[in-house]
N, C-alpha and C. Protein backbone atom coordinates (compact mmCIF):
# COMPACT_ATOMS: atom_id res chain seq x y z
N UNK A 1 132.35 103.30 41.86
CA UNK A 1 132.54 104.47 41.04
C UNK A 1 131.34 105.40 41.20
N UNK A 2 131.68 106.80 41.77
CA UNK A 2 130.68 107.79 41.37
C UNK A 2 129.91 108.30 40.19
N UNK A 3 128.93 108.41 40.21
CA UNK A 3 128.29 109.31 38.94
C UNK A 3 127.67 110.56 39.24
N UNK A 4 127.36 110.93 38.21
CA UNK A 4 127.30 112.92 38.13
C UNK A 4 125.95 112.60 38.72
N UNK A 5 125.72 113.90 39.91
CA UNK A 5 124.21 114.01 40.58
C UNK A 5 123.34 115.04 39.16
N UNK A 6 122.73 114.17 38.63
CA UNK A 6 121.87 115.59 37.02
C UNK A 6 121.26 116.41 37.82
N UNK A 7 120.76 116.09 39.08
CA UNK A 7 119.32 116.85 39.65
C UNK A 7 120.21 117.88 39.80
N UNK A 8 121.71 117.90 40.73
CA UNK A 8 122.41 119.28 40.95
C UNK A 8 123.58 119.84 39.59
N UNK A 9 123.44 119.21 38.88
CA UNK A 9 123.93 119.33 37.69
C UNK A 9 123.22 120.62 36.79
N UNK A 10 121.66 120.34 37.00
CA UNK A 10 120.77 120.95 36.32
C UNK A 10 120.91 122.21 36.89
N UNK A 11 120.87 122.34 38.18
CA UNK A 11 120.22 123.79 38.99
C UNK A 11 121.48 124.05 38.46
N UNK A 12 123.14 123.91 38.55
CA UNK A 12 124.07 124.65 38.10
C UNK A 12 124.01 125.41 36.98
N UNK A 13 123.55 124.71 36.30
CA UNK A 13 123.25 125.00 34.82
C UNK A 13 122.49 126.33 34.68
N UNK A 14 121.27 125.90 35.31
CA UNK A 14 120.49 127.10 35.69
C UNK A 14 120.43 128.34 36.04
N UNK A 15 121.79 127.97 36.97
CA UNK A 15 122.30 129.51 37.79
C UNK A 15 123.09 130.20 36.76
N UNK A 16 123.63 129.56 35.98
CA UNK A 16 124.74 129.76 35.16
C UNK A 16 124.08 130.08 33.42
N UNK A 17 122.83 129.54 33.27
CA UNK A 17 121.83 130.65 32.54
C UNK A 17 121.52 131.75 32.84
N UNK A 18 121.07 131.86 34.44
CA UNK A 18 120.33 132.73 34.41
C UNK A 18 121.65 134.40 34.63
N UNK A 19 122.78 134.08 35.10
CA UNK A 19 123.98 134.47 34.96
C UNK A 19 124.60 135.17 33.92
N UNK A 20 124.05 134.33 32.55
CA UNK A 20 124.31 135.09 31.29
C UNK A 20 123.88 136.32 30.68
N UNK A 21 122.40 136.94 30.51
CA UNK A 21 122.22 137.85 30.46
C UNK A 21 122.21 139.15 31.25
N UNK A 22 122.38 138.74 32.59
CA UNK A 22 123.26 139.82 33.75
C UNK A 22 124.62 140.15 33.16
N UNK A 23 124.98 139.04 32.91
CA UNK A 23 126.46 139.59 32.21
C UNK A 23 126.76 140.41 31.31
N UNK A 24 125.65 140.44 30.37
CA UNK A 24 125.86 141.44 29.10
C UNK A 24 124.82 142.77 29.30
N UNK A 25 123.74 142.63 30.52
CA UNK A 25 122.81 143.86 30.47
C UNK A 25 123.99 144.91 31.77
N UNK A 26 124.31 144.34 32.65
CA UNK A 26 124.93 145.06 33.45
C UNK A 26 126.31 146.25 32.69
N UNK A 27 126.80 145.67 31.71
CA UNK A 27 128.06 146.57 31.51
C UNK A 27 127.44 147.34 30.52
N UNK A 28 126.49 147.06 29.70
CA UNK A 28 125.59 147.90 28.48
C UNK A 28 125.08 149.11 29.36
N UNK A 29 124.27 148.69 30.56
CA UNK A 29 123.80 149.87 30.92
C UNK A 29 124.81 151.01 31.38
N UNK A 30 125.94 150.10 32.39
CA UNK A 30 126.83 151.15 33.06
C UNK A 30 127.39 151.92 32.03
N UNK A 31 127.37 151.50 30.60
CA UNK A 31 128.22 152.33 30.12
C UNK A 31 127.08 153.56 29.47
N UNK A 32 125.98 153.34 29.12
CA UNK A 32 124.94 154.21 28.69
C UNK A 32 124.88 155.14 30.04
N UNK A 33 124.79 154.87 30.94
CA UNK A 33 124.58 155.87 32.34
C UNK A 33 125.72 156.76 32.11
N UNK A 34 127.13 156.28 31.85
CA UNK A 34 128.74 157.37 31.76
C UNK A 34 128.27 158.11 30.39
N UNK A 35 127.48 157.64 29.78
CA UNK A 35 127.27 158.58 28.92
C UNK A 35 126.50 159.63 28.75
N UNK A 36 125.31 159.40 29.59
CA UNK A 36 124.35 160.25 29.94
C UNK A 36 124.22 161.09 31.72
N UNK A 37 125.71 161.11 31.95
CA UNK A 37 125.58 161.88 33.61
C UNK A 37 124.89 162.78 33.89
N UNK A 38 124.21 163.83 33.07
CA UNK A 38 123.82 164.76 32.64
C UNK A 38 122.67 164.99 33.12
N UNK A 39 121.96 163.90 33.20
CA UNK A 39 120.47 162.99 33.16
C UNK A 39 120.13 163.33 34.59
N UNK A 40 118.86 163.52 34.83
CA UNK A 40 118.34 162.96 36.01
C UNK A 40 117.99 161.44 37.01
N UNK A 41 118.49 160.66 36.02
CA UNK A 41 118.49 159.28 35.94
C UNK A 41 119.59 158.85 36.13
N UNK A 42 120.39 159.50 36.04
CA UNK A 42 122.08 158.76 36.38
C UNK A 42 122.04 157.84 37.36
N UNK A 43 121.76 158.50 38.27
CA UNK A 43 122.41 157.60 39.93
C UNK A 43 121.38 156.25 39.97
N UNK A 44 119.97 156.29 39.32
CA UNK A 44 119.35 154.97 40.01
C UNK A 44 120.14 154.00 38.87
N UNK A 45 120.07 154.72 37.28
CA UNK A 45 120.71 153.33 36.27
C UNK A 45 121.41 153.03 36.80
N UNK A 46 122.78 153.81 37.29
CA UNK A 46 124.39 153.24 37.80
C UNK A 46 124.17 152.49 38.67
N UNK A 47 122.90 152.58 39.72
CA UNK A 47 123.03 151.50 40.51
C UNK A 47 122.39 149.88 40.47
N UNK A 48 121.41 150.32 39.70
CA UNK A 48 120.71 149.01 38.58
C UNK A 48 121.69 148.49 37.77
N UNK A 49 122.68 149.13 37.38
CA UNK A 49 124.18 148.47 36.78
C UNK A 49 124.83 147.94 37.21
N UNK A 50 124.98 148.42 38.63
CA UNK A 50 126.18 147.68 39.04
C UNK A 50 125.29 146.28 40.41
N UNK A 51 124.29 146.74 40.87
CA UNK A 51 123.79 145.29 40.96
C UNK A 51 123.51 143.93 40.09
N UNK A 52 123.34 144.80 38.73
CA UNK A 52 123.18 143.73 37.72
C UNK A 52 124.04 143.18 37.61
N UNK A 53 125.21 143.69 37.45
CA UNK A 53 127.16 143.13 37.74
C UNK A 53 127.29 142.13 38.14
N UNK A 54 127.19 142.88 39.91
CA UNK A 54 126.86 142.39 40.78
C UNK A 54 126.38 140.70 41.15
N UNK A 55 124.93 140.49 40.76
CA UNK A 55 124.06 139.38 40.87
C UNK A 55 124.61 138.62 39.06
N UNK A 56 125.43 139.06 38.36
CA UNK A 56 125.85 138.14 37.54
C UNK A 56 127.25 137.31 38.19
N UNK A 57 128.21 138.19 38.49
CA UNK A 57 129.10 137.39 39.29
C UNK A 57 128.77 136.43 40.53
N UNK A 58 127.74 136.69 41.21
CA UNK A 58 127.15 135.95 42.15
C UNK A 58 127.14 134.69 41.85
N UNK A 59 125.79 134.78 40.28
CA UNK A 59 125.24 133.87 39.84
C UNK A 59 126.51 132.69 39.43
N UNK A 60 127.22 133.55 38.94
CA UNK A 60 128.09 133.08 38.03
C UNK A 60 129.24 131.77 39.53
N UNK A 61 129.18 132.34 40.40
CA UNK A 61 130.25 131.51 41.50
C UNK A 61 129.35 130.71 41.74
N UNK A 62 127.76 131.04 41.95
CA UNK A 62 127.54 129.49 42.71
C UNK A 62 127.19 129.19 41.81
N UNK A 63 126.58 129.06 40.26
CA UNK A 63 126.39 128.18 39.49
C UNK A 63 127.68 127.47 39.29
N UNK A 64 129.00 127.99 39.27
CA UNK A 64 130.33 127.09 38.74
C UNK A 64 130.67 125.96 40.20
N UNK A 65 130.09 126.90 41.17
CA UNK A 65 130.45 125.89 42.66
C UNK A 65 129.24 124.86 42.39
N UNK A 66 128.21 125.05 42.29
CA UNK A 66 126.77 123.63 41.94
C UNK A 66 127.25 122.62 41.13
N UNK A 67 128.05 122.99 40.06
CA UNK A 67 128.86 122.05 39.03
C UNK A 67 129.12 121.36 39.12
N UNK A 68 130.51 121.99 39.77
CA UNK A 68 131.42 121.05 40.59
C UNK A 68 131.04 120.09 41.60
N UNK A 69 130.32 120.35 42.46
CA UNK A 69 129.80 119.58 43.41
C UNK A 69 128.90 118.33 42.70
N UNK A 70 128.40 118.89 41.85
CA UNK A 70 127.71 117.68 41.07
C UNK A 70 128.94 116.43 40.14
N UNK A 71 129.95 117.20 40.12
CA UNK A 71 130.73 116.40 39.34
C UNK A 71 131.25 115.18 40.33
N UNK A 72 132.05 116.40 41.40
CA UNK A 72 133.20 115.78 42.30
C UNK A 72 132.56 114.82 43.57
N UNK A 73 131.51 115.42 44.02
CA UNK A 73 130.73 115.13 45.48
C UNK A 73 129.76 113.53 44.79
């Protein structure tokens, strides 16, 4: 019988922390940038937004793929 690898258990975890607050700063900003187009600042926030997006969905696939592998492998 297999058991769960913790060592890759942990880093999943990890990725999948660090995943969380990308998740909620990325759509806060994009939406403060649609509000302020006006700005001279538009174009770098929108793009600091949508990398933040971005590197949360990232985070978010390989922390759920590290998981798994720790579960199944």
């Amino acid at each position: 019988m297999k058991h769960t690898n913790k060592t890759v258990l942990m880093k999943g975890i990890k990725l999948l922390a660090a995943a969380l607050p990308l998740s909620f700063i990325g759509p806060v900003v994009l939406f403060s940038s649609f509000k302020n187009q006006e700005h001279s600042w538009f174009i770098p926030v929108l793009i600091f937004a949508l990398l933040a997006m971005a590197g949360a969905i990232y985070l978010m696939f390989k922390g759920i793929n590290t998981v798994i592998k720790a579960l199944f492998d």
